[in-house]
Protein backbone atom coordinates (compact mmCIF):
# COMPACT_ATOMS: atom_id res chain seq x y z
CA UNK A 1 -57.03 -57.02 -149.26
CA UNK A 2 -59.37 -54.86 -147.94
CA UNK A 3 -59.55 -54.15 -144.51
CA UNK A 4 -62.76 -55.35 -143.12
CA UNK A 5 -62.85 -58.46 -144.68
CA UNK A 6 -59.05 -59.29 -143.61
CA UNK A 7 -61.18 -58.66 -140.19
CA UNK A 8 -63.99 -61.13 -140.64
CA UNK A 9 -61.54 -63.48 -141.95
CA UNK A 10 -59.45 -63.23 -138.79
CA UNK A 11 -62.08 -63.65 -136.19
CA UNK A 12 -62.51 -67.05 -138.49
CA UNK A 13 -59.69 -67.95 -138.14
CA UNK A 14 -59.54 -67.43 -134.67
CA UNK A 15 -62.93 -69.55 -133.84
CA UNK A 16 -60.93 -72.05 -136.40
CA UNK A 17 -57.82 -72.08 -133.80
CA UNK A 18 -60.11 -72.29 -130.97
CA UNK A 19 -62.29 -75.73 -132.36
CA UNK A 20 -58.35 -76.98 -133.05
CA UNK A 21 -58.05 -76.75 -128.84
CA UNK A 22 -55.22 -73.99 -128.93
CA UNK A 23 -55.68 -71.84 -125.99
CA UNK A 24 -57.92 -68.97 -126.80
CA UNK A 25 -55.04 -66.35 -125.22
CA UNK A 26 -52.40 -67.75 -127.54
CA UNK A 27 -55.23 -67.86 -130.50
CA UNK A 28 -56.19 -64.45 -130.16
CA UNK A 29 -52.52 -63.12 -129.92
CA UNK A 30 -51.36 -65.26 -133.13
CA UNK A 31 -54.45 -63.72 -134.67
CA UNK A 32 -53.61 -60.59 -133.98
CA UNK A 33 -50.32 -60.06 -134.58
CA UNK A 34 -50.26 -61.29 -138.17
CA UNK A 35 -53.15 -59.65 -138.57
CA UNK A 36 -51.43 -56.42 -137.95
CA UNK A 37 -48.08 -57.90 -139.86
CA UNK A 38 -50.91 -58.03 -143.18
CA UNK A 39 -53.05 -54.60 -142.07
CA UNK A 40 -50.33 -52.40 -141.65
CA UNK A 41 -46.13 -53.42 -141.42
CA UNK A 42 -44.16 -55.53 -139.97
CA UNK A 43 -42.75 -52.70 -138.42
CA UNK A 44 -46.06 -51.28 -136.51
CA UNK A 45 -47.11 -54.72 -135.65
CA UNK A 46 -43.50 -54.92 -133.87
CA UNK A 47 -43.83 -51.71 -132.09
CA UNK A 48 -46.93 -53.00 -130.67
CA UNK A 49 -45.32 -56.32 -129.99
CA UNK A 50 -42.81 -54.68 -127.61
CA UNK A 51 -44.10 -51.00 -126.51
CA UNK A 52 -47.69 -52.06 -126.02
CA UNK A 53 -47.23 -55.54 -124.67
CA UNK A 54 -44.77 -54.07 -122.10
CA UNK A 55 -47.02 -51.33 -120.91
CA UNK A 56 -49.88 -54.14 -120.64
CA UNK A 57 -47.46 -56.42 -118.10
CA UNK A 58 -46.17 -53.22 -116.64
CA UNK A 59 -49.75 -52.18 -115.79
CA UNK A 60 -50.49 -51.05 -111.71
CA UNK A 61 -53.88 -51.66 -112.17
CA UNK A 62 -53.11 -55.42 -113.45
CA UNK A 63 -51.74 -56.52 -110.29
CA UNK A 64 -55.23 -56.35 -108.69
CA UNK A 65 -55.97 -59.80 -110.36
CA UNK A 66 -53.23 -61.78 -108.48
CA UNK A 67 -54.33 -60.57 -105.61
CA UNK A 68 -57.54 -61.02 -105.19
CA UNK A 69 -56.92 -64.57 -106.55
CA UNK A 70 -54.69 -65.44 -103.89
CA UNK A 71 -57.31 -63.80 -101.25
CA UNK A 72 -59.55 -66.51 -102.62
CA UNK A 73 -57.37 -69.45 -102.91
CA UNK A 74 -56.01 -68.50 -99.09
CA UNK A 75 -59.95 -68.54 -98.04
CA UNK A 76 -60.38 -71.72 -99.65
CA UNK A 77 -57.80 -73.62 -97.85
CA UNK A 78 -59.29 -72.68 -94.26
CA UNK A 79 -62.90 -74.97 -95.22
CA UNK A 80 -64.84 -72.16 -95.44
CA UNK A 81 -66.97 -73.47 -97.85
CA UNK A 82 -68.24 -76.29 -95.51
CA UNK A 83 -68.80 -73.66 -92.93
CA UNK A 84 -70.92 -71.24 -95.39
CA UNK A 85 -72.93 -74.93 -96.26
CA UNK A 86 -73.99 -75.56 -92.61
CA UNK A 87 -74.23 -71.96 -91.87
CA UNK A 88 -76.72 -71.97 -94.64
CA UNK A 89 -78.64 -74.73 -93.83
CA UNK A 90 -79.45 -73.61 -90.42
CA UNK A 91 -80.77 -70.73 -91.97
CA UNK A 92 -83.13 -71.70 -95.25
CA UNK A 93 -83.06 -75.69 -94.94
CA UNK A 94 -86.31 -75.51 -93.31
CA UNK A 95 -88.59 -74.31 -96.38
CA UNK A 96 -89.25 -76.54 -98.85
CA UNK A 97 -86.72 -77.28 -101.06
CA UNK A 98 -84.64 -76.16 -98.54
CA UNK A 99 -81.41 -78.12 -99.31
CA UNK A 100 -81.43 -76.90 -102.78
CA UNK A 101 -81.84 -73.19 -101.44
CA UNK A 102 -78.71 -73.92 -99.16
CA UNK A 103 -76.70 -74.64 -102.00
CA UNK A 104 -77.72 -71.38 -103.83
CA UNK A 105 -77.25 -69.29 -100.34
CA UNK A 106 -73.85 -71.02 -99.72
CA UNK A 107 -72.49 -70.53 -103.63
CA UNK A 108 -73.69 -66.70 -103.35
CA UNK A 109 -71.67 -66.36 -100.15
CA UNK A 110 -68.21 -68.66 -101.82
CA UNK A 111 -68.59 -66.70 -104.72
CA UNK A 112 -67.72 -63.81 -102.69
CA UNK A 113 -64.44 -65.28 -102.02
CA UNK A 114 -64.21 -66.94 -105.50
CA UNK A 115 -64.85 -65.25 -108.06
CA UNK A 116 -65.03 -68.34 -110.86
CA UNK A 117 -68.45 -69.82 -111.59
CA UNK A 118 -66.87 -73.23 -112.51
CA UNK A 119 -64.73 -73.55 -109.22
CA UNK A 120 -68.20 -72.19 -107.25
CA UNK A 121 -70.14 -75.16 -108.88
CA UNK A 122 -67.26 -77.56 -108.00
CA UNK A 123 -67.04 -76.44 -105.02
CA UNK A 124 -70.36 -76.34 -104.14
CA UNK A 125 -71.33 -79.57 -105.98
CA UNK A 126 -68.91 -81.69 -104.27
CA UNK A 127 -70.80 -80.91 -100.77
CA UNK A 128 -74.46 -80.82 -101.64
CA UNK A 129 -74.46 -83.80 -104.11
CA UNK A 130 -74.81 -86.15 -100.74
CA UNK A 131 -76.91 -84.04 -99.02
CA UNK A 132 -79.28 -83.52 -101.67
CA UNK A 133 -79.26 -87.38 -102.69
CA UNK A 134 -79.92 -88.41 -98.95
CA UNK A 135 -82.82 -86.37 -98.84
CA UNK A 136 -84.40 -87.45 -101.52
CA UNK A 137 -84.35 -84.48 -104.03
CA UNK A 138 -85.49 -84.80 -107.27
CA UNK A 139 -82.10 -85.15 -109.20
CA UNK A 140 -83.37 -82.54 -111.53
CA UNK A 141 -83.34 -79.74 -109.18
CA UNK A 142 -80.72 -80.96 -107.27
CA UNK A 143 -78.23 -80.91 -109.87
CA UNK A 144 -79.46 -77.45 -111.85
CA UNK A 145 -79.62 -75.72 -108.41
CA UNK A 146 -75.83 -76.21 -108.23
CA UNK A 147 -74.95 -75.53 -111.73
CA UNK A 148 -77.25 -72.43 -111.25
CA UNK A 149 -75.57 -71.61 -108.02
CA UNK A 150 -72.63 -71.72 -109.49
CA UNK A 151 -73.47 -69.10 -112.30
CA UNK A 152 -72.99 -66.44 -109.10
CA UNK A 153 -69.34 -66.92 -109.09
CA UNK A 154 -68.58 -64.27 -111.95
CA UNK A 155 -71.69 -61.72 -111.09
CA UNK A 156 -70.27 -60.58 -107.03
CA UNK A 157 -67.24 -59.72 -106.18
CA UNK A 158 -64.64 -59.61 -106.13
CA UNK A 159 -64.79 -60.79 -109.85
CA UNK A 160 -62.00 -62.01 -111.78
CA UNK A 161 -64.64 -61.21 -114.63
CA UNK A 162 -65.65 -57.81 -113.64
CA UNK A 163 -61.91 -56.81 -112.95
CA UNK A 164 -60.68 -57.75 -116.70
CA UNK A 165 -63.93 -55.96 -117.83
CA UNK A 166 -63.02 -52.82 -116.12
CA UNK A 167 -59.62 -53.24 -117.94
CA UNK A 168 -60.99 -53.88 -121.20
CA UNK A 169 -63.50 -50.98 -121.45
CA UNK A 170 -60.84 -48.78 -119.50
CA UNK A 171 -64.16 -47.82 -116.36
CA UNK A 172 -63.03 -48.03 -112.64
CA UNK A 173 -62.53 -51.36 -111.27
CA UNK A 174 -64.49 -49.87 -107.88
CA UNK A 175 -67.09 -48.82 -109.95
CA UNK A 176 -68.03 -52.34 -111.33
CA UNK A 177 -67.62 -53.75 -107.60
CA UNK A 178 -69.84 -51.81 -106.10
CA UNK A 179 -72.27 -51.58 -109.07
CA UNK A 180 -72.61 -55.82 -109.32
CA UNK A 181 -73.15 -55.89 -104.97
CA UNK A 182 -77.19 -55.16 -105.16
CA UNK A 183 -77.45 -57.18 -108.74
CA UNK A 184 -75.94 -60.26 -107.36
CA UNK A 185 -78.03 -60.23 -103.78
CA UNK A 186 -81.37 -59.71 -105.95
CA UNK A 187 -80.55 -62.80 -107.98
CA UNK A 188 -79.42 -64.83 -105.08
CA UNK A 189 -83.05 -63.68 -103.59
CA UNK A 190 -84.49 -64.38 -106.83
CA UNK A 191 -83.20 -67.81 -107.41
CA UNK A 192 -84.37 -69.08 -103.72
CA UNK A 193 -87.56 -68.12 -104.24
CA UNK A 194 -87.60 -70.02 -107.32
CA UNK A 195 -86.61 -73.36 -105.33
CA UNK A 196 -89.32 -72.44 -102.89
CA UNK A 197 -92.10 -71.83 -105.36
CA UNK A 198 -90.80 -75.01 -107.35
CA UNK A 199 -91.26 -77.42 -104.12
CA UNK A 200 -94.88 -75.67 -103.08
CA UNK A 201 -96.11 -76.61 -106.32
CA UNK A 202 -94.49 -79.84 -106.67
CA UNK A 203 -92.81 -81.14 -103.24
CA UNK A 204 -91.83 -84.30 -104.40
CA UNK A 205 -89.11 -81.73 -105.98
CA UNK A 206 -87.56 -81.54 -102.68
CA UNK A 207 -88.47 -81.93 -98.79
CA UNK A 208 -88.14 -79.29 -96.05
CA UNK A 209 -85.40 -79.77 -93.75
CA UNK A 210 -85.20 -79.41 -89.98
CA UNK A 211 -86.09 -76.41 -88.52
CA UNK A 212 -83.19 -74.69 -86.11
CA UNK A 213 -83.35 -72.57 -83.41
CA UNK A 214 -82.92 -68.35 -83.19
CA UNK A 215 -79.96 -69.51 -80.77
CA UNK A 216 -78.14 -72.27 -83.28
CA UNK A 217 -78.65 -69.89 -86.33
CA UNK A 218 -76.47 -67.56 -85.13
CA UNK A 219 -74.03 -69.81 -83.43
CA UNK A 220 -73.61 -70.87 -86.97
CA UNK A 221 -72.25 -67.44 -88.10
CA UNK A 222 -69.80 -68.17 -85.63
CA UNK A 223 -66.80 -69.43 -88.16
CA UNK A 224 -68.46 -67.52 -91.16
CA UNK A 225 -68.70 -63.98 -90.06
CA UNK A 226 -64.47 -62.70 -90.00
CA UNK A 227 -64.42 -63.70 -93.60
CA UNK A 228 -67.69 -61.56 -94.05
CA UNK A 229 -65.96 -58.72 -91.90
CA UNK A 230 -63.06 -59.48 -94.22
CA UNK A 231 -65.63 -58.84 -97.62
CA UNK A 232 -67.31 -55.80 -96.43
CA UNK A 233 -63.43 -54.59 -95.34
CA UNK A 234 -62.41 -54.93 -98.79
CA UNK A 235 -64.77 -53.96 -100.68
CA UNK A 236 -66.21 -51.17 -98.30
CA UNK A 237 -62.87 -50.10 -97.92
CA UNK A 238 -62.92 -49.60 -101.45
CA UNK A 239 -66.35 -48.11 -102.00
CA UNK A 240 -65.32 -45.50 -99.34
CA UNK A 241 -62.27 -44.48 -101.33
CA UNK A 242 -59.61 -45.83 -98.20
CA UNK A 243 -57.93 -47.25 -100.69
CA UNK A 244 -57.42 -48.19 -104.60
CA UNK A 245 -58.76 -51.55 -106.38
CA UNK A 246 -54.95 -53.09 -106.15
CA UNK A 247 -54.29 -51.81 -102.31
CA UNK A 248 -58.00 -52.98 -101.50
CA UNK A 249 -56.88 -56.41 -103.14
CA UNK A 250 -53.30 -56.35 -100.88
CA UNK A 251 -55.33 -55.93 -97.76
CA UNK A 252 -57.98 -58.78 -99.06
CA UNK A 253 -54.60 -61.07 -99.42
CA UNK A 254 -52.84 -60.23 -96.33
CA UNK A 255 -56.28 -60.59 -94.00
CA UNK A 256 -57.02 -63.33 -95.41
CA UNK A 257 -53.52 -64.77 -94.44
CA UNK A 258 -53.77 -63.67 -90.69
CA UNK A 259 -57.32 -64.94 -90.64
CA UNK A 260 -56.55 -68.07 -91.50
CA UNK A 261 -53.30 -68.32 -89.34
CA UNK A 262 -55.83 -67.23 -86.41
CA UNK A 263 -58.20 -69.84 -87.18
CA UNK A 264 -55.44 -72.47 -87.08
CA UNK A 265 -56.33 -73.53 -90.28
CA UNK A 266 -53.19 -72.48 -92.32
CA UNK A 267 -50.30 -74.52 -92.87
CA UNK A 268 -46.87 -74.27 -94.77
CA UNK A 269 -48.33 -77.26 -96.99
CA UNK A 270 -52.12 -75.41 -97.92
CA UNK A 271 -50.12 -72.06 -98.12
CA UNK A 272 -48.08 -73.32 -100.90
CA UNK A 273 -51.20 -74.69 -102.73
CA UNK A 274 -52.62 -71.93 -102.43
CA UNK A 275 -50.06 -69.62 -103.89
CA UNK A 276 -49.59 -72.16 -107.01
CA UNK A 277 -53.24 -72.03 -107.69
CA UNK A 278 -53.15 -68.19 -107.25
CA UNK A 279 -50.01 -68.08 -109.88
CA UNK A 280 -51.74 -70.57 -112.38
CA UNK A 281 -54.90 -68.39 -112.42
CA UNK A 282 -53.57 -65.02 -112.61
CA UNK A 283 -51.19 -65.97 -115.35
CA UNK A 284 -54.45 -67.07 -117.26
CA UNK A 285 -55.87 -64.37 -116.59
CA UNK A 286 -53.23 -61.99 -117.76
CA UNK A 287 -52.47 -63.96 -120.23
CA UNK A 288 -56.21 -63.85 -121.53
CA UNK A 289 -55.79 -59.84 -121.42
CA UNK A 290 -52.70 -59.73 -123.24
CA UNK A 291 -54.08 -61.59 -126.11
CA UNK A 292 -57.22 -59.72 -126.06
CA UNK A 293 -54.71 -56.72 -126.23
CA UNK A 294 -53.34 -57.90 -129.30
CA UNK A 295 -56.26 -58.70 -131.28
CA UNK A 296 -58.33 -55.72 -130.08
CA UNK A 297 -55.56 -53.71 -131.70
CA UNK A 298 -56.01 -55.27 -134.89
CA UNK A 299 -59.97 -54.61 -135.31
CA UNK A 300 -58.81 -51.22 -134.36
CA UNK A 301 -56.54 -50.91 -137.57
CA UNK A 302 -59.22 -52.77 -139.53
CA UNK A 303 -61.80 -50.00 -138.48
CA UNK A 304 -64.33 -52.81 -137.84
CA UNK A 305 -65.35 -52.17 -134.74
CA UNK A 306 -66.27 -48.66 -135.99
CA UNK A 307 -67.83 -49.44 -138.93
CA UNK A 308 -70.49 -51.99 -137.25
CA UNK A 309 -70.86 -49.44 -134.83
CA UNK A 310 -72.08 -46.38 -137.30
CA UNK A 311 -74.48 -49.40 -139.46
CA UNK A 312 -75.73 -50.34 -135.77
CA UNK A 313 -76.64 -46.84 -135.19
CA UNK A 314 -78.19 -45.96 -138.03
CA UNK A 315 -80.67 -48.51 -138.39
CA UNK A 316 -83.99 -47.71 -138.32
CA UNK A 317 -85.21 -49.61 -134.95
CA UNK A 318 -85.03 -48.56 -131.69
CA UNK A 319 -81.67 -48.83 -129.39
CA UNK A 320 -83.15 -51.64 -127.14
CA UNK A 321 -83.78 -53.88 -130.14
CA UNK A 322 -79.81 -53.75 -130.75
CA UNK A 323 -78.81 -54.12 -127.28
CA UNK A 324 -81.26 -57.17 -127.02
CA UNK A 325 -79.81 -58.78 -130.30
CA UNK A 326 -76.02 -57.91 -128.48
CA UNK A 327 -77.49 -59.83 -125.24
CA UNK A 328 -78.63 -62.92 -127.34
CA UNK A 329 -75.17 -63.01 -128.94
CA UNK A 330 -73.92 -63.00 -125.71
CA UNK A 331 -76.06 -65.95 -123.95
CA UNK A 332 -75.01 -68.41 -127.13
CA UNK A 333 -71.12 -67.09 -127.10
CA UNK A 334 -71.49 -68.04 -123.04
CA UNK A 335 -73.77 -70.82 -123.84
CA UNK A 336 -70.30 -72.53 -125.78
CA UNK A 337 -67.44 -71.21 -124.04
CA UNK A 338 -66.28 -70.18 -120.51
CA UNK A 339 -67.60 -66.67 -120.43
CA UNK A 340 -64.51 -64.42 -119.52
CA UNK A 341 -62.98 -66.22 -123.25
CA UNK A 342 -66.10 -65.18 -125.27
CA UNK A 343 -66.53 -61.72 -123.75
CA UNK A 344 -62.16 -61.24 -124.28
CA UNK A 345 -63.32 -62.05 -128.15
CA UNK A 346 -66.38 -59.94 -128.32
CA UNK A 347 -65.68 -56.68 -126.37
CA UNK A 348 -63.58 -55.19 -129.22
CA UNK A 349 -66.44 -55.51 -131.89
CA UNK A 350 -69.67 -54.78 -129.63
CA UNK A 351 -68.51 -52.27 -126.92
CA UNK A 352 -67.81 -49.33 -129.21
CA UNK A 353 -71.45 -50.12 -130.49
CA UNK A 354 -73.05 -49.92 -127.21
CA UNK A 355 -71.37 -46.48 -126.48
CA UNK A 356 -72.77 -45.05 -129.69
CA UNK A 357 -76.36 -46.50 -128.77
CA UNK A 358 -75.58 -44.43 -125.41
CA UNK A 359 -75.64 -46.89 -122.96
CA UNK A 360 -73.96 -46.58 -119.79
CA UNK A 361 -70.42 -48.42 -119.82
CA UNK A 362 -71.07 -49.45 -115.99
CA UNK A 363 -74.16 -50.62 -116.41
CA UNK A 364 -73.54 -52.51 -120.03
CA UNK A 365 -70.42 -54.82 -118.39
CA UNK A 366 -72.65 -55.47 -115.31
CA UNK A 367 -75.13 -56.83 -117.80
CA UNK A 368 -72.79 -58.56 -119.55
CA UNK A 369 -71.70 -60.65 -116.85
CA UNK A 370 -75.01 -61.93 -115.65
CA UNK A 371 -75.90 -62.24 -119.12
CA UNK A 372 -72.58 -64.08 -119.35
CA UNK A 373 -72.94 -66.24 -116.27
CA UNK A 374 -76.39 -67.47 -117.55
CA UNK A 375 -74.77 -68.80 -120.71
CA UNK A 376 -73.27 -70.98 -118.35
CA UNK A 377 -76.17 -73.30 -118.01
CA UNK A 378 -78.01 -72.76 -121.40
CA UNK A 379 -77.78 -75.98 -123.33
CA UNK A 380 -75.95 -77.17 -125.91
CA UNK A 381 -72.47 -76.81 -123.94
CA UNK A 382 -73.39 -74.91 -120.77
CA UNK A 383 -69.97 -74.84 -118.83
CA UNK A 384 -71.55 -75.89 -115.18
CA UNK A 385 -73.67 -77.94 -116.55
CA UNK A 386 -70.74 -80.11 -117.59
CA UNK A 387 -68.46 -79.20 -113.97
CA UNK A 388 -71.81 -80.64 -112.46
CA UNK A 389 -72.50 -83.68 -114.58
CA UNK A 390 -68.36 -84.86 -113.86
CA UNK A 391 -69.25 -84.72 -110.46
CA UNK A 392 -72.26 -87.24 -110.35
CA UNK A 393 -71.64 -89.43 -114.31
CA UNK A 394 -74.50 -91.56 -113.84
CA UNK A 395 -77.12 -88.94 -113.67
CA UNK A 396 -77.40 -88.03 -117.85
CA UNK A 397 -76.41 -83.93 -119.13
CA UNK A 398 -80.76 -83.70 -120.75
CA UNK A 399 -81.40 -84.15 -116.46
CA UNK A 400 -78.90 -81.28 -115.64
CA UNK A 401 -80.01 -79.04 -118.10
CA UNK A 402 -83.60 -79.84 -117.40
CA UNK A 403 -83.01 -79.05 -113.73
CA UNK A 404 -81.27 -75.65 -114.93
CA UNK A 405 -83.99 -74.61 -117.23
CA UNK A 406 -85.82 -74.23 -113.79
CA UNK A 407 -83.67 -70.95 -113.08
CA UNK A 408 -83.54 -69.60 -116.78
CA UNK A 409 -87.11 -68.07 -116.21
CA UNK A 410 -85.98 -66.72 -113.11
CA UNK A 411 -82.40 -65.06 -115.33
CA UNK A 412 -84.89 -64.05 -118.05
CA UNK A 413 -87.02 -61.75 -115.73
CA UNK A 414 -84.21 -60.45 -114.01
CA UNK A 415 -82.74 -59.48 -117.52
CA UNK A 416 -85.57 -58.00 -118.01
CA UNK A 417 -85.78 -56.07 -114.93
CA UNK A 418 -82.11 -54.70 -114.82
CA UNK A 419 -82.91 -53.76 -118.65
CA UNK A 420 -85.98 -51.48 -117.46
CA UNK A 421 -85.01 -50.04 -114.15
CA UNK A 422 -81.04 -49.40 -114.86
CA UNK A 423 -80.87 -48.00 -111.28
CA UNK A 424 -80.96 -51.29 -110.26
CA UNK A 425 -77.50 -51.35 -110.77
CA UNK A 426 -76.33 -47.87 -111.13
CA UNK A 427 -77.81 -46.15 -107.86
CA UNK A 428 -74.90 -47.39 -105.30
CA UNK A 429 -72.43 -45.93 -108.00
């Protein structure tokens, strides 16, 4: 059978596998390995069975995910979240719309910590939902602000996103960090102002709040600024060069630990949940990269990859008009799966292309997230959408995404602008 075609027909059955509810790591490393069985031998697809699947586990840089994981988890447990929400509202809740700009502040800030857009929307969701409803907000808003909040979860870091990016397309884990830190501030800026300009125009969209003193603001910060100190430790720490990705994500773990434990907010019982949750995640996670490992190596065989890259680069259009058509791919693959799943699928087939078009790796997998992360509320199966409509059944999906169209204007524009001033994203690297 000829090679490319054994390709196409293996990324079908693949999506096949996935529709049939079989976990896309286990699909993609099925996939891949009889893929390689028919490509090649039995032989070489055995050899990468145990050589390459053992220097994948065996992998230093791997044990960054873990970590950072459990930093969140342990951050979770102390009721941070409810701290960043008040802390938030003293600060924004007076403008109009100013609940619904708390819930984007306070998402930005737990995404931070996070580092999952669906857990940030949860999260998130679970607090504002009441708040929002006892002010009157227009459910609308109310409900796409949080899905659209929760979009921030995969775009700062620490990222469990941006960390298996680095390891797919083999760039420096630091690199990505500090490269998505201005990005995901603009957007956070960006998406506030949209809530403002929304409520000026309309303001039955949503009231302003009460206004707080200079004095209570910052009283506010009280409970939320170690786990800030804790951030710009890690990750300035890192940018510095004090210490590597995995050490950076050791001292993320162990501070936040003592922090907690200081806080008196830390028991044997929310230790142990948090630990679980870190194990179930990271072995997801890994799991994810394993099977990506398997499959990438059969498009590799198959020459695929390769051979859309040379007919990419030898059309006769311009090299934004292929990276646009790549980005559009991208926003429907995130618009019907969880993004980290399409992007394990995709990377193999369109990163080699974007190389050839000469784009900057660190800049390309910054775009891809945020790119990614808006697929998360672009109908027909946005991911939050769907976190956010199980948290409040009554109020119908066509509201939610209605409410989250609101933002896509405001991910559109920033697209655009990270597309025409690359520094945007590249200048703190």
């Amino acid at each position: 059978m000829d090679l490319i075609l054994l390709a196409v027909l293996g990324i079908f059955v693949l999506f096949v596998l996935m529709f049939l509810r079989m976990p896309l790591s286990f699909s993609m490393f099925i996939v891949g390995f009889v893929g390689l069985l028919l490509a090649a031998s039995p032989k070489a697809a055995y050899n990468v069975l145990s050589a390459d699947l053992w220097n994948q586990f065996s992998s230093y840089s791997l044990s960054v995910i873990p970590l950072y994981i459990l930093m969140g988890e342990v951050v979770f447990r102390t009721g941070i979240a409810e701290r960043l929400f008040e802390s938030a509202y003293k600060w924004v809740g007076h403008y109009r719309g100013g609940m619904a700009s708390t819930t984007i502040l306070a998402s930005a800030g737990f995404a931070s910590i996070c580092g999952s857009n669906s857990a940030t929307a949860a999260t998130m969701g679970t607090m504002s939902l009441p708040e929002l409803d006892k002010y009157g907000y227009n459910k609308a808003l109310s409900t796409g602000s949080i899905a659209t909040g929760g979009t921030l979860g995969i775009i700062i870091p620490p990222s469990t996103v941006l960390i298996v990016l680095a390891l797919q397309m083999e760039q420096s884990i630091k690199d990505l960090f500090i490269a998505s830190i201005v990005p995901g501030i603009f957007l956070t800026i960006l998406l506030i102002l949209t809530v403002v300009f929304l409520c000026k125009r309309n303001p039955n969209l949503g009231p302003a709040g009460e206004r707080f003193s200079m004095g209570e603001r910052v009283k506010s910060l009280k409970d939320v600024i170690p786990i800030v100190l804790l951030f710009i430790f890690v990750i300035g720490g890192l940018y510095k060069g004090f210490f590597t990705p995995t050490e950076s994500g050791a001292f993320g773990a162990f501070g936040a630990i003592v922090l907690s434990l200081a806080m008196g907010k830390l028991n044997w019982k929310n230790f142990q949940i948090a630990v679980a949750g870190a194990l179930r995640s990271s072995a997801m996670v890994i799991m994810l990269v394993v099977g990506a490992m398997m499959f990438g190596r059969f498009l590799t065989i198959t020459r695929l990859p390769y051979e859309v890259s040379e007919w990419v680069s030898n059309l006769p259009v311009p090299p934004i008009f292929v990276l646009i058509s790549i980005l559009i791919i991208y926003i429907i693959g995130g618009s019907i799966m969880d993004a980290l799943g399409f992007l394990m699928i995709s990377i193999p087939v369109f990163y080699p292309t974007v190389l050839a078009l000469g784009y900057d790796p660190i800049w390309f997998a910054v775009i891809l997230c945020v790119v990614t992360s808006m697929g998360a509320i672009t109908p027909p199966v946005g991911v939050n959408v769907f976190v956010v409509q199980g948290l409040t059944p009554k109020t119908p999906v066509t509201t939610i995404f209605k409410g989250a169209a609101y933002f896509l204007v405001t991910y559109v524009a920033f697209i655009g602008l990270l597309l025409l001033f690359p520094q945007i994203i590249l200048f703190l690297v």
